[in-house]
PDB file of N, CA and C in Angstrom:
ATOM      1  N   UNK A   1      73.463  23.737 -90.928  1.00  0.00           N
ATOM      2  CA  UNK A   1      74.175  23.861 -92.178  1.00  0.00           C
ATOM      3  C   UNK A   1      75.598  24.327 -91.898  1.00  0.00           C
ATOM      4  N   UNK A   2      76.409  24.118 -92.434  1.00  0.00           N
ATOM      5  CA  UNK A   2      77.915  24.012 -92.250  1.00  0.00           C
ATOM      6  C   UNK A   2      78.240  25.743 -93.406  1.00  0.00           C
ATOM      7  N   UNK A   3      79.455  26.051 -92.650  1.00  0.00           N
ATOM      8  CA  UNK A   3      79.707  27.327 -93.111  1.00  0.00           C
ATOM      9  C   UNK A   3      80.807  26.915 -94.850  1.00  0.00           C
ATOM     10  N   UNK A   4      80.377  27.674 -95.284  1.00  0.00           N
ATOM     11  CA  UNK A   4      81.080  27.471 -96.758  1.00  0.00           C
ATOM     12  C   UNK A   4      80.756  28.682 -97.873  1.00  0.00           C
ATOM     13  N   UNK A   5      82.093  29.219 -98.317  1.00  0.00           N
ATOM     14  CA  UNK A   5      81.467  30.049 -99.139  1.00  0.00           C
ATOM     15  C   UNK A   5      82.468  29.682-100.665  1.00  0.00           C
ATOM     16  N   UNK A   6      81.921  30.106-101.824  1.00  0.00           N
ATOM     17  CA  UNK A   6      81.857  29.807-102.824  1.00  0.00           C
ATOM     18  C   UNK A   6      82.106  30.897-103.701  1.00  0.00           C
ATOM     19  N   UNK A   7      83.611  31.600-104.339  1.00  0.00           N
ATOM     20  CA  UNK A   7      83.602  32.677-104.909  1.00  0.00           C
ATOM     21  C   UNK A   7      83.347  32.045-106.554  1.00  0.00           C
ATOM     22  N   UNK A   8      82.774  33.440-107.144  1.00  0.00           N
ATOM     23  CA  UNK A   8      82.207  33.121-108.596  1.00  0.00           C
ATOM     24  C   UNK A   8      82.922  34.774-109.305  1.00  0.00           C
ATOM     25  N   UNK A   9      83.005  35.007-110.500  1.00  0.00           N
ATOM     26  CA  UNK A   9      83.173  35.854-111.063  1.00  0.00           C
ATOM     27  C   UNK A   9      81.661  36.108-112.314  1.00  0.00           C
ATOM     28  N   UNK A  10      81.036  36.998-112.364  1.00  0.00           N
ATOM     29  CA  UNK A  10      80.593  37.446-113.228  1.00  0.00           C
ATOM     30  C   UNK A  10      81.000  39.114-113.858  1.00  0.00           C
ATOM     31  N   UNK A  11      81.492  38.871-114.616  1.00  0.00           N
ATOM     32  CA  UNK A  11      82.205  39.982-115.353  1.00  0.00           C
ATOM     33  C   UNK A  11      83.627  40.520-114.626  1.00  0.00           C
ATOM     34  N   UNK A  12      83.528  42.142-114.311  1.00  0.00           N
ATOM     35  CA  UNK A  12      84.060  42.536-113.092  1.00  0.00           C
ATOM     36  C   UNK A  12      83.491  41.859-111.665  1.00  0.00           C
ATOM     37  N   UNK A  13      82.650  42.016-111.596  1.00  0.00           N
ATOM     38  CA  UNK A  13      81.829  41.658-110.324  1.00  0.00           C
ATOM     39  C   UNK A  13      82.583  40.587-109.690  1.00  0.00           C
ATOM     40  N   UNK A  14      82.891  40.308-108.295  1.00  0.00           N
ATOM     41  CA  UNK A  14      82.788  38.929-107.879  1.00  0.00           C
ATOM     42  C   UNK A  14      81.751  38.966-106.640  1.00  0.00           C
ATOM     43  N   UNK A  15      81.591  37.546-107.340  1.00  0.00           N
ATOM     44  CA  UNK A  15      79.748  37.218-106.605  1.00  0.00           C
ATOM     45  C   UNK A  15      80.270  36.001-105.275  1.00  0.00           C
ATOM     46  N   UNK A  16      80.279  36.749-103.904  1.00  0.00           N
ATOM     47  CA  UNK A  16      80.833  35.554-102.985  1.00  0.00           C
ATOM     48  C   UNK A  16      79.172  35.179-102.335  1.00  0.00           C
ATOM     49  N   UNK A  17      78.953  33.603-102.612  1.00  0.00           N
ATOM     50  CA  UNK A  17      77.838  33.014-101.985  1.00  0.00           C
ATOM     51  C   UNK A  17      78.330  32.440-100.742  1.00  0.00           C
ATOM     52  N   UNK A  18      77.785  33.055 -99.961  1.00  0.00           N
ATOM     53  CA  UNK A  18      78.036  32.282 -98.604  1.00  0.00           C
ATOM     54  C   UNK A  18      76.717  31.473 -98.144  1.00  0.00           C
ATOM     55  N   UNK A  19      77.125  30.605 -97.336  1.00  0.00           N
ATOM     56  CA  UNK A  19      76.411  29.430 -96.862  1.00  0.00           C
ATOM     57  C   UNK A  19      76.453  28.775 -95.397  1.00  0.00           C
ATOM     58  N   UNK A  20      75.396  29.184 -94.764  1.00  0.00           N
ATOM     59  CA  UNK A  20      75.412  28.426 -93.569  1.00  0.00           C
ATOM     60  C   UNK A  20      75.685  29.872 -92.844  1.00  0.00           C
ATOM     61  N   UNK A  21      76.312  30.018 -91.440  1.00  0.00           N
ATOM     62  CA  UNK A  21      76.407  30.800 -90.355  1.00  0.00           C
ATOM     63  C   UNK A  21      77.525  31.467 -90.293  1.00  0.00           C
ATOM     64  N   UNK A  22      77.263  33.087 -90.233  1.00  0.00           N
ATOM     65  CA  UNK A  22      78.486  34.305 -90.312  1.00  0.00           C
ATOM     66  C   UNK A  22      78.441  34.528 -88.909  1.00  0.00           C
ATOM     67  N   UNK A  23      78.958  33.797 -87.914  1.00  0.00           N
ATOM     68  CA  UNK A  23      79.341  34.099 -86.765  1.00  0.00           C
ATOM     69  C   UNK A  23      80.780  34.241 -86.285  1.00  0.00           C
ATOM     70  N   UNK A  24      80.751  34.167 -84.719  1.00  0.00           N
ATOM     71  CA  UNK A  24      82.514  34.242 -84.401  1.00  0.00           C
ATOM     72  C   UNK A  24      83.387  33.053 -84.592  1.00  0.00           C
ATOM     73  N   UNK A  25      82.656  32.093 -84.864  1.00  0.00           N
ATOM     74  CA  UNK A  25      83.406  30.796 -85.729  1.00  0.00           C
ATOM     75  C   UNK A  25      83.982  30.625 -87.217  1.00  0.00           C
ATOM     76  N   UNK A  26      83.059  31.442 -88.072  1.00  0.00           N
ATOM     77  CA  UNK A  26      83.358  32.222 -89.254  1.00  0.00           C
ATOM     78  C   UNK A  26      84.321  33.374 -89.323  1.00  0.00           C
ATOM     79  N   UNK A  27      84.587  34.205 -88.344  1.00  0.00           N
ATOM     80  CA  UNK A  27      84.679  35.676 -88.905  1.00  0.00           C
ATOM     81  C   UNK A  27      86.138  36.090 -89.212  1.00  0.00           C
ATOM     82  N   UNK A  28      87.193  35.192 -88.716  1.00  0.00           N
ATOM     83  CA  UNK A  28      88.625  35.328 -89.510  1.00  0.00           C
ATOM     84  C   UNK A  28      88.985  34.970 -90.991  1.00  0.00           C
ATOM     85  N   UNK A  29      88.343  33.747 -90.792  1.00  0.00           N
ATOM     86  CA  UNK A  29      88.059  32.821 -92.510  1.00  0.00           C
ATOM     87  C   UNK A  29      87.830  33.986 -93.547  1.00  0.00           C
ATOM     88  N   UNK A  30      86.637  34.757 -93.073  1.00  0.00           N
ATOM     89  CA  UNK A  30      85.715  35.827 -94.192  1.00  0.00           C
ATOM     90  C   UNK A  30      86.299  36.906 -93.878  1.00  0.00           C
ATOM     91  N   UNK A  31      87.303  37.417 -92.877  1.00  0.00           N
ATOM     92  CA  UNK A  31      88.044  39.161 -92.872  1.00  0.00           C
ATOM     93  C   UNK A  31      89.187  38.371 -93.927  1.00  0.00           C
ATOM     94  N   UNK A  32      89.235  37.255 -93.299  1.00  0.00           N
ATOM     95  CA  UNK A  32      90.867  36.768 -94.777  1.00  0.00           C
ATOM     96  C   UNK A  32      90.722  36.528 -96.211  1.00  0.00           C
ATOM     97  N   UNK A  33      89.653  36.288 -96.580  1.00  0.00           N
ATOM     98  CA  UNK A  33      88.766  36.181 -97.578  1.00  0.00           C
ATOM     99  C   UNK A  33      88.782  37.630 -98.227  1.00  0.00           C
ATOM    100  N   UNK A  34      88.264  38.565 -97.564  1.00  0.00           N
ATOM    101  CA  UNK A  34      88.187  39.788 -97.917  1.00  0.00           C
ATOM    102  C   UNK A  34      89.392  40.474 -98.683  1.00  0.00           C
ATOM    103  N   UNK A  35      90.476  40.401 -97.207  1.00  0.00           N
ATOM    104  CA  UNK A  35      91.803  40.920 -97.583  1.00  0.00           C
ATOM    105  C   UNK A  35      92.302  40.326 -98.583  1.00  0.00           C
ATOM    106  N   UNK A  36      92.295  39.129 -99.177  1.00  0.00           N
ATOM    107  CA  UNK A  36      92.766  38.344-100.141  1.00  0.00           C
ATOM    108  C   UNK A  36      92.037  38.754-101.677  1.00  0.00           C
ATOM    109  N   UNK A  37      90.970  38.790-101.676  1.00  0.00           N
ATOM    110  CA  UNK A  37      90.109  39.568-102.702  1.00  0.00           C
ATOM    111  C   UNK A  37      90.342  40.664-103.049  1.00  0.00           C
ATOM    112  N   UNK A  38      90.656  41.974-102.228  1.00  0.00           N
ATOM    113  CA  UNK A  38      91.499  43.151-102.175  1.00  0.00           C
ATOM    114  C   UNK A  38      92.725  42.944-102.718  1.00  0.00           C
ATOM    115  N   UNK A  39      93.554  42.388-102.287  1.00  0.00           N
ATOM    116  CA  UNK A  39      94.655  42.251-102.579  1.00  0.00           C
ATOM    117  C   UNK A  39      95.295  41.412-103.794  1.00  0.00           C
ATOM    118  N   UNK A  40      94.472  40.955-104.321  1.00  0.00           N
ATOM    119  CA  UNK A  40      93.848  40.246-105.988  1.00  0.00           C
ATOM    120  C   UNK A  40      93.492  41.675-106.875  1.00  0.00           C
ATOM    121  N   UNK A  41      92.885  42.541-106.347  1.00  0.00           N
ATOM    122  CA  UNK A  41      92.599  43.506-107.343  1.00  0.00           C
ATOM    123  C   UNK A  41      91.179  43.289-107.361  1.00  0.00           C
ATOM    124  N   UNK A  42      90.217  42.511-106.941  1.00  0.00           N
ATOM    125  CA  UNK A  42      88.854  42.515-107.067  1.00  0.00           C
ATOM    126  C   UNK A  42      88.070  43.373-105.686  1.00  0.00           C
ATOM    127  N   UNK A  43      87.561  44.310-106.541  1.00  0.00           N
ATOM    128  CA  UNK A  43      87.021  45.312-105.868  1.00  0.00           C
ATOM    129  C   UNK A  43      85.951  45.609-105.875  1.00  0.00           C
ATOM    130  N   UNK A  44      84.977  44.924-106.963  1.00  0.00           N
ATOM    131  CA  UNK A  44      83.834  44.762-106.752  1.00  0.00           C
ATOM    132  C   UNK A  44      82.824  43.733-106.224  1.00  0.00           C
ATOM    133  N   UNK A  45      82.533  43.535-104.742  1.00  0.00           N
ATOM    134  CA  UNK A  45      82.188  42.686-104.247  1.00  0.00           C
ATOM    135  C   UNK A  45      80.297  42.618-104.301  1.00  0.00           C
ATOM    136  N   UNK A  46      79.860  41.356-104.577  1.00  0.00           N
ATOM    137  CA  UNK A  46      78.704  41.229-103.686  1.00  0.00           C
ATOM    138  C   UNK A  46      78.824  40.096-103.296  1.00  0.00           C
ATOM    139  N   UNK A  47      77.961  40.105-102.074  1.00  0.00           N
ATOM    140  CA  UNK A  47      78.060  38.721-101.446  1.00  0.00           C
ATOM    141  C   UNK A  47      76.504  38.562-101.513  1.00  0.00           C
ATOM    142  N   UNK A  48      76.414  37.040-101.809  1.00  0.00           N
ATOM    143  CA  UNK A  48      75.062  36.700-101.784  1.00  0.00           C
ATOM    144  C   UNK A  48      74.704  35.678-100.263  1.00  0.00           C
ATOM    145  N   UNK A  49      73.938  36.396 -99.491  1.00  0.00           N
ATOM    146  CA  UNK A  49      73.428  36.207 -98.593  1.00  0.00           C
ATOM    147  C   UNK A  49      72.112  34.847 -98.415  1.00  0.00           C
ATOM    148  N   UNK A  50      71.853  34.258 -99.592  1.00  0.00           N
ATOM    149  CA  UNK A  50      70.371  33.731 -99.635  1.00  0.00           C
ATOM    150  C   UNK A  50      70.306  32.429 -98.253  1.00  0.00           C
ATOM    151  N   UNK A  51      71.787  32.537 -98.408  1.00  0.00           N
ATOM    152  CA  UNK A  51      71.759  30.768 -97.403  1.00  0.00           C
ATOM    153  C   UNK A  51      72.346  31.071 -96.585  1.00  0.00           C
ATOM    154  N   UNK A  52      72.477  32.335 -95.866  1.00  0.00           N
ATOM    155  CA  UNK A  52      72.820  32.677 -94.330  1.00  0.00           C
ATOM    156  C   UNK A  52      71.620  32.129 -93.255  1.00  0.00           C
ATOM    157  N   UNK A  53      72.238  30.684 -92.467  1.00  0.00           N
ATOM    158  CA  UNK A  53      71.329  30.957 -91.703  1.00  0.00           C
ATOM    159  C   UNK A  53      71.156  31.749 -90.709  1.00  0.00           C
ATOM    160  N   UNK A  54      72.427  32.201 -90.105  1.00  0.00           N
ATOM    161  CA  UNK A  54      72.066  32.539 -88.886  1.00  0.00           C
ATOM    162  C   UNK A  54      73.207  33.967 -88.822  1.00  0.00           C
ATOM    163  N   UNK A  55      73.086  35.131 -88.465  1.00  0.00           N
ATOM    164  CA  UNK A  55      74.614  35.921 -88.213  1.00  0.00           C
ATOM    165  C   UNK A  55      74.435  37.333 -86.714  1.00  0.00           C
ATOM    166  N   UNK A  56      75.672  37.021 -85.739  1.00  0.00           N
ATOM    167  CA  UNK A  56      75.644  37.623 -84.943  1.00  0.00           C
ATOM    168  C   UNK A  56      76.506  38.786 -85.219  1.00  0.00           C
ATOM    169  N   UNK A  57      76.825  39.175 -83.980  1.00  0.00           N
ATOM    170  CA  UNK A  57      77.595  40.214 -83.561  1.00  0.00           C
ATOM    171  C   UNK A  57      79.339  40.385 -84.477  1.00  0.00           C
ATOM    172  N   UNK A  58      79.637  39.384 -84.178  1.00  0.00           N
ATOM    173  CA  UNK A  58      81.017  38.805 -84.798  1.00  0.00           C
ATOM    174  C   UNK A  58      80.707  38.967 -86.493  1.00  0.00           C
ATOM    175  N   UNK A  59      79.859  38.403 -86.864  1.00  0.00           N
ATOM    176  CA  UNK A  59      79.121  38.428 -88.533  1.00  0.00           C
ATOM    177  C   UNK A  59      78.763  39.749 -88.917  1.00  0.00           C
ATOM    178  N   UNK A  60      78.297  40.252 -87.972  1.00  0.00           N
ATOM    179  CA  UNK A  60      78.102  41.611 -88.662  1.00  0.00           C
ATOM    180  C   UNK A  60      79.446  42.735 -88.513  1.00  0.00           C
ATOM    181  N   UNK A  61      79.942  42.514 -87.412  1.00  0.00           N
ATOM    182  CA  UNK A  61      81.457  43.290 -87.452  1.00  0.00           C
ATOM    183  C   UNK A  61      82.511  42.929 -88.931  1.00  0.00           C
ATOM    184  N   UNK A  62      82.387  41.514 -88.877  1.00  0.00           N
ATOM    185  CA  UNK A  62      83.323  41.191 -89.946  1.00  0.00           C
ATOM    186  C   UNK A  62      82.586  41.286 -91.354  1.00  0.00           C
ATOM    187  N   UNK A  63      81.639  41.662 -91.772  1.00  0.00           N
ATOM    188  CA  UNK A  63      80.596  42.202 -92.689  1.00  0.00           C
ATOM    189  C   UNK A  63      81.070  43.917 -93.045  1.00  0.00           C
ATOM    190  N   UNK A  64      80.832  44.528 -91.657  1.00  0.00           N
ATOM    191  CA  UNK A  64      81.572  46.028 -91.594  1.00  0.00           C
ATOM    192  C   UNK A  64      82.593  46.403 -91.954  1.00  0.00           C
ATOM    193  N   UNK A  65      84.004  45.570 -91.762  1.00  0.00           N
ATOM    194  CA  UNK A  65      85.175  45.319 -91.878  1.00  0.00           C
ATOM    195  C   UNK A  65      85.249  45.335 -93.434  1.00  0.00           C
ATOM    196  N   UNK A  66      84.407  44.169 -94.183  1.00  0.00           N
ATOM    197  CA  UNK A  66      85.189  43.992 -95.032  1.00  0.00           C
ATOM    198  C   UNK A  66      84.423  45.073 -95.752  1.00  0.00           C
ATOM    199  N   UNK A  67      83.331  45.400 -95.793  1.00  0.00           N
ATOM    200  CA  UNK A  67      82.996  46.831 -96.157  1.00  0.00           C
ATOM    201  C   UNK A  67      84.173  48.274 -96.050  1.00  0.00           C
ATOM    202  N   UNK A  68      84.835  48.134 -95.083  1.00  0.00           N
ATOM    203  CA  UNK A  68      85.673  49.142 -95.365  1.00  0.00           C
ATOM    204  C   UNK A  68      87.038  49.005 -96.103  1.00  0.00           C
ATOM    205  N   UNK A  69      87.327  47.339 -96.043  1.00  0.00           N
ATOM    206  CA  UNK A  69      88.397  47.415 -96.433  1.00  0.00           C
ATOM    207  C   UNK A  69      88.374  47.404 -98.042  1.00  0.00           C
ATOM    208  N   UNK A  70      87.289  47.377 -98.447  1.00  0.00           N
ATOM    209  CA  UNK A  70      87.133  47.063-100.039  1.00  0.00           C
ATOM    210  C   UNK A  70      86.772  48.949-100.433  1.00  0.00           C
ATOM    211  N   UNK A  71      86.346  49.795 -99.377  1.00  0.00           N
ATOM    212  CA  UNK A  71      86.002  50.903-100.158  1.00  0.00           C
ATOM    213  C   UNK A  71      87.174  51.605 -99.893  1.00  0.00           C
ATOM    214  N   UNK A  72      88.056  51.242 -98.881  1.00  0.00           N
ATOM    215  CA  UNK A  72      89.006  51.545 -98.701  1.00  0.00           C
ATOM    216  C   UNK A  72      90.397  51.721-100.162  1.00  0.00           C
ATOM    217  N   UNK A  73      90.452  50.674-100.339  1.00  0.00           N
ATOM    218  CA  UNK A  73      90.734  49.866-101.566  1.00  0.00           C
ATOM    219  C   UNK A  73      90.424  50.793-102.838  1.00  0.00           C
ATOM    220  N   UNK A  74      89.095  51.475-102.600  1.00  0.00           N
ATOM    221  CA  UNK A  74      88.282  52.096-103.949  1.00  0.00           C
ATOM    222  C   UNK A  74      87.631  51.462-104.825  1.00  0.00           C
ATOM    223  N   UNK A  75      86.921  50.142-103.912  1.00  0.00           N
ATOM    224  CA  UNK A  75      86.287  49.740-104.643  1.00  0.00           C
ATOM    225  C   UNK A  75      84.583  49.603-104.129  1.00  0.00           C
ATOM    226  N   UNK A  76      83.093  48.987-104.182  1.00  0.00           N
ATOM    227  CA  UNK A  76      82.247  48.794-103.897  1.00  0.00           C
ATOM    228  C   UNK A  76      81.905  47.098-103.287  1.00  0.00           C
ATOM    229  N   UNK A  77      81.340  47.500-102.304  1.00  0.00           N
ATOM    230  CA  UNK A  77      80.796  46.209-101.792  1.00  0.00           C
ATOM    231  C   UNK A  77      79.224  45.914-101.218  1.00  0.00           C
ATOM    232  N   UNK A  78      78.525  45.562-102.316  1.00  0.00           N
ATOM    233  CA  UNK A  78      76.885  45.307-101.725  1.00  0.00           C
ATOM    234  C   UNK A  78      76.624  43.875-101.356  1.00  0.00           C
ATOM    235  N   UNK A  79      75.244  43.619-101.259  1.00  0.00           N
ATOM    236  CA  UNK A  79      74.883  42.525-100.457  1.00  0.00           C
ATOM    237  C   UNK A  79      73.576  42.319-102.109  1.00  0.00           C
ATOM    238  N   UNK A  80      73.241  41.080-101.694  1.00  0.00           N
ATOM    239  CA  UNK A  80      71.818  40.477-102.044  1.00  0.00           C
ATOM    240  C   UNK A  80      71.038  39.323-101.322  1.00  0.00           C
ATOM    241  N   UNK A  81      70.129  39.358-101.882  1.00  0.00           N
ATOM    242  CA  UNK A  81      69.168  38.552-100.888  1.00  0.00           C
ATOM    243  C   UNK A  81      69.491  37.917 -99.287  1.00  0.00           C
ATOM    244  N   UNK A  82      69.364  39.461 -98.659  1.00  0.00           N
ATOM    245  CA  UNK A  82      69.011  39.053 -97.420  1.00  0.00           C
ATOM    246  C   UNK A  82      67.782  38.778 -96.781  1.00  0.00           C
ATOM    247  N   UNK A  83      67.903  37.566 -95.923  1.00  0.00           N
ATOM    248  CA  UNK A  83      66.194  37.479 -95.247  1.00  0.00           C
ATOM    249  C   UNK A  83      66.336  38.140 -94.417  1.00  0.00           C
ATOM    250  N   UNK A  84      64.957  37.722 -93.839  1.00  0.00           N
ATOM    251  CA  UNK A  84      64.348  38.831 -92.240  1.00  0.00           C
ATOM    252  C   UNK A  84      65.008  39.096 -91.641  1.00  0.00           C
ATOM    253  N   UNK A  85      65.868  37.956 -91.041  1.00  0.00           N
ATOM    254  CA  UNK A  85      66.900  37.905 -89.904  1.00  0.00           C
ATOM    255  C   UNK A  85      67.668  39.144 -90.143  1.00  0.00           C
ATOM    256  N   UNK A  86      68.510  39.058 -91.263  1.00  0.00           N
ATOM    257  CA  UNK A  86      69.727  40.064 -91.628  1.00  0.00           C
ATOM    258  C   UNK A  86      69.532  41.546 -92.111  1.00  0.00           C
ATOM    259  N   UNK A  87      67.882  41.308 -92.568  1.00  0.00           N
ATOM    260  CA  UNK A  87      67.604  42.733 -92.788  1.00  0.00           C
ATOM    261  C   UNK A  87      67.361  43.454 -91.349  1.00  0.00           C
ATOM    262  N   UNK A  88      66.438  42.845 -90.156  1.00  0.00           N
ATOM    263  CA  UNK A  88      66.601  43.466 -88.812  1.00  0.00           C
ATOM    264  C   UNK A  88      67.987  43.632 -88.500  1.00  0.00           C
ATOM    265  N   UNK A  89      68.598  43.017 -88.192  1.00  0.00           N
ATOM    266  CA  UNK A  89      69.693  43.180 -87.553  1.00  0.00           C
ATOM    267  C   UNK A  89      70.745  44.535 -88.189  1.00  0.00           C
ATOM    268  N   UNK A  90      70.136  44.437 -89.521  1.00  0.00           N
ATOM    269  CA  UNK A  90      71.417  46.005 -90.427  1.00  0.00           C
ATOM    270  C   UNK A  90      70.546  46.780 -89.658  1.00  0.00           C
ATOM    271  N   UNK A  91      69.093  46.910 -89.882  1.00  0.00           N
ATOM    272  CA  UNK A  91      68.600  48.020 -89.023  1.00  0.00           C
ATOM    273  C   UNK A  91      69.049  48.329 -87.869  1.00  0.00           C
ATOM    274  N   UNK A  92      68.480  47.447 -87.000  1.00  0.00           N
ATOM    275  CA  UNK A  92      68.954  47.553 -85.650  1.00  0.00           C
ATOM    276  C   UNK A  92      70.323  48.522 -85.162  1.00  0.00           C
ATOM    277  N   UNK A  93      71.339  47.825 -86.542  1.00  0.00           N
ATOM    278  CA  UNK A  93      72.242  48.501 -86.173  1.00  0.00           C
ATOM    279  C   UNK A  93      73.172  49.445 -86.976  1.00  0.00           C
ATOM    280  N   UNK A  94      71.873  50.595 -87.869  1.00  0.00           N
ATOM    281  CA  UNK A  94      71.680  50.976 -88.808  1.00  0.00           C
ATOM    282  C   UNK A  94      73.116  50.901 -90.022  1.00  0.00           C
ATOM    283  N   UNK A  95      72.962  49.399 -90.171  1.00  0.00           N
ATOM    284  CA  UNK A  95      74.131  49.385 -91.358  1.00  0.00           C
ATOM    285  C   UNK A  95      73.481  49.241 -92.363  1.00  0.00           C
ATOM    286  N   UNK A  96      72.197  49.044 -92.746  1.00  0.00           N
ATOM    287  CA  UNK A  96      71.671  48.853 -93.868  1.00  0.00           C
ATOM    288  C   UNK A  96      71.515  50.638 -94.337  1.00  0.00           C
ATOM    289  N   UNK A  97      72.076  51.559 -93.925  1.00  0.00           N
ATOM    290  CA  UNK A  97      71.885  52.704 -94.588  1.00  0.00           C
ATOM    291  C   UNK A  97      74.048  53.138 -94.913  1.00  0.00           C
ATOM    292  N   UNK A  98      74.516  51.920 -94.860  1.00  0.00           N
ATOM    293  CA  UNK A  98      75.791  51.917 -95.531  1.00  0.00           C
ATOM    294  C   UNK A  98      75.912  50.839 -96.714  1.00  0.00           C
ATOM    295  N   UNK A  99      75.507  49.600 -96.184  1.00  0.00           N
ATOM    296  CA  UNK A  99      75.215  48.382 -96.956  1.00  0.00           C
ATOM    297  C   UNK A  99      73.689  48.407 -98.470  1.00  0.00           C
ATOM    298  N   UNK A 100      74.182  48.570 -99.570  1.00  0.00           N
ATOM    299  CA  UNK A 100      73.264  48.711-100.624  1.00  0.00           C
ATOM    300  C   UNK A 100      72.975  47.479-100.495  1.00  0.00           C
ATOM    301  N   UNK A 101      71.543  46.770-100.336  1.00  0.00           N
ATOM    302  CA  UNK A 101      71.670  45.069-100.899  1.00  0.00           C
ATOM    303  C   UNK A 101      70.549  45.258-101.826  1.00  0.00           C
ATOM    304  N   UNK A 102      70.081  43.971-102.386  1.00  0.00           N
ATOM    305  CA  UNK A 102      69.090  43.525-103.881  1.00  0.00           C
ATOM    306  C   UNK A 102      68.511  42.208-103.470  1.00  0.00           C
ATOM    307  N   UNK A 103      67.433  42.446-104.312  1.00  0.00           N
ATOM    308  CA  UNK A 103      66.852  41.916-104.571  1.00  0.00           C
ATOM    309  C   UNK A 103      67.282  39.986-105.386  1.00  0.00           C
ATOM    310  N   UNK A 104      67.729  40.398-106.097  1.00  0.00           N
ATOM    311  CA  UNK A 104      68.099  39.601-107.154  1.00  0.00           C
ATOM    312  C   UNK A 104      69.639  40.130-107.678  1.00  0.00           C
ATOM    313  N   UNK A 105      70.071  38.648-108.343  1.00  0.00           N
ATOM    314  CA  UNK A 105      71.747  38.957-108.426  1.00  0.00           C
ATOM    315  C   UNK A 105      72.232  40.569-110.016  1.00  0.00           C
ATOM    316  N   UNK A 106      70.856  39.700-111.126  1.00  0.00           N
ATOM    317  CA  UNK A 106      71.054  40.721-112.108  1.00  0.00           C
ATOM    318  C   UNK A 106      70.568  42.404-111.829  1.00  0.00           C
ATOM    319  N   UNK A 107      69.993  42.824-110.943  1.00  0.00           N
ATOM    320  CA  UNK A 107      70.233  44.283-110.767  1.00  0.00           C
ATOM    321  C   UNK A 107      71.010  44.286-109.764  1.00  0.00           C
ATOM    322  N   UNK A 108      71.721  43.361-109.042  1.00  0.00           N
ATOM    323  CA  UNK A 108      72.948  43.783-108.157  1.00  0.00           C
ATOM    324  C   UNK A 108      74.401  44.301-108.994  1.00  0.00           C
ATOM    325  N   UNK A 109      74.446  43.114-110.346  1.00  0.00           N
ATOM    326  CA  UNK A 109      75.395  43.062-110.939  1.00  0.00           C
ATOM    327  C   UNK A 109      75.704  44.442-111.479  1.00  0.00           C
ATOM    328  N   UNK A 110      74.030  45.110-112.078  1.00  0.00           N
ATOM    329  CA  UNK A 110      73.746  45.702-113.163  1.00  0.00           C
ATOM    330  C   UNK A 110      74.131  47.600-112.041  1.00  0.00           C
ATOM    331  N   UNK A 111      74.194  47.305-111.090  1.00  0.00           N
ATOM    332  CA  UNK A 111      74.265  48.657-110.290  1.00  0.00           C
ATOM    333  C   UNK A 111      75.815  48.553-110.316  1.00  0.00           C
ATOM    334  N   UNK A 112      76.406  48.466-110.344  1.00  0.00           N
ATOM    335  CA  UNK A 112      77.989  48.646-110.484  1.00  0.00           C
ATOM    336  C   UNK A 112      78.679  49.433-111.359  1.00  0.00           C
ATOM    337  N   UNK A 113      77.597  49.309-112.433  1.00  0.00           N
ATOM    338  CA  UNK A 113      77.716  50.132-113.891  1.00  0.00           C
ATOM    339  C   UNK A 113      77.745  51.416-113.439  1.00  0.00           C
TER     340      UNK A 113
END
């Protein structure tokens, strides 16, 4: 699957669906992505994870990144529907106890409140 992501607005929220593989082939595209979103004034990020296939080292750094640069900013950045893959790997490298993610998009939206 080919990398592509897809920004959406629901309310404040912006909902970035990404698609396909957050690797080191990806990871300038999505830190520029970030900074550009920041720098728009949108500060409330989630990214929806459902169609990640695959994400390394590079994916999860630039994941971290834009995590700081958005709280940096003063704003929030969670995740939703991550699979297996991405939930080991936050463990592994305990970012899932920085990274809030969901279940589903409406209590992702609805935690922002």
């Amino acid at each position: 699957m080919r990398f592509s992501v897809t920004i959406r607005q629901k309310g404040a929220v912006t909902v970035v669906d990404i698609h396909g593989t957050i690797t080191y082939n990806e990871a300038d595209a999505l830190n520029e992505m970030f900074g550009d979103l920041v720098r728009k004034g949108r500060k409330k990020i989630l990214l929806n994870l459902s169609e990640v296939t695959e994400l390394d080292s590079s994916g999860i750094g630039v994941l971290a990144r834009g995590f700081v640069m958005v709280r940096r900013a003063g704003g929030d950045f969670k995740m939703m529907q991550l699979n297996k893959q991405i939930q080991r790997l936050l463990e592994i490298t305990n970012l899932c106890k920085i990274f809030e993610d969901f279940a589903d998009e409406n209590s992702a939206i609805h935690s922002f409140d």
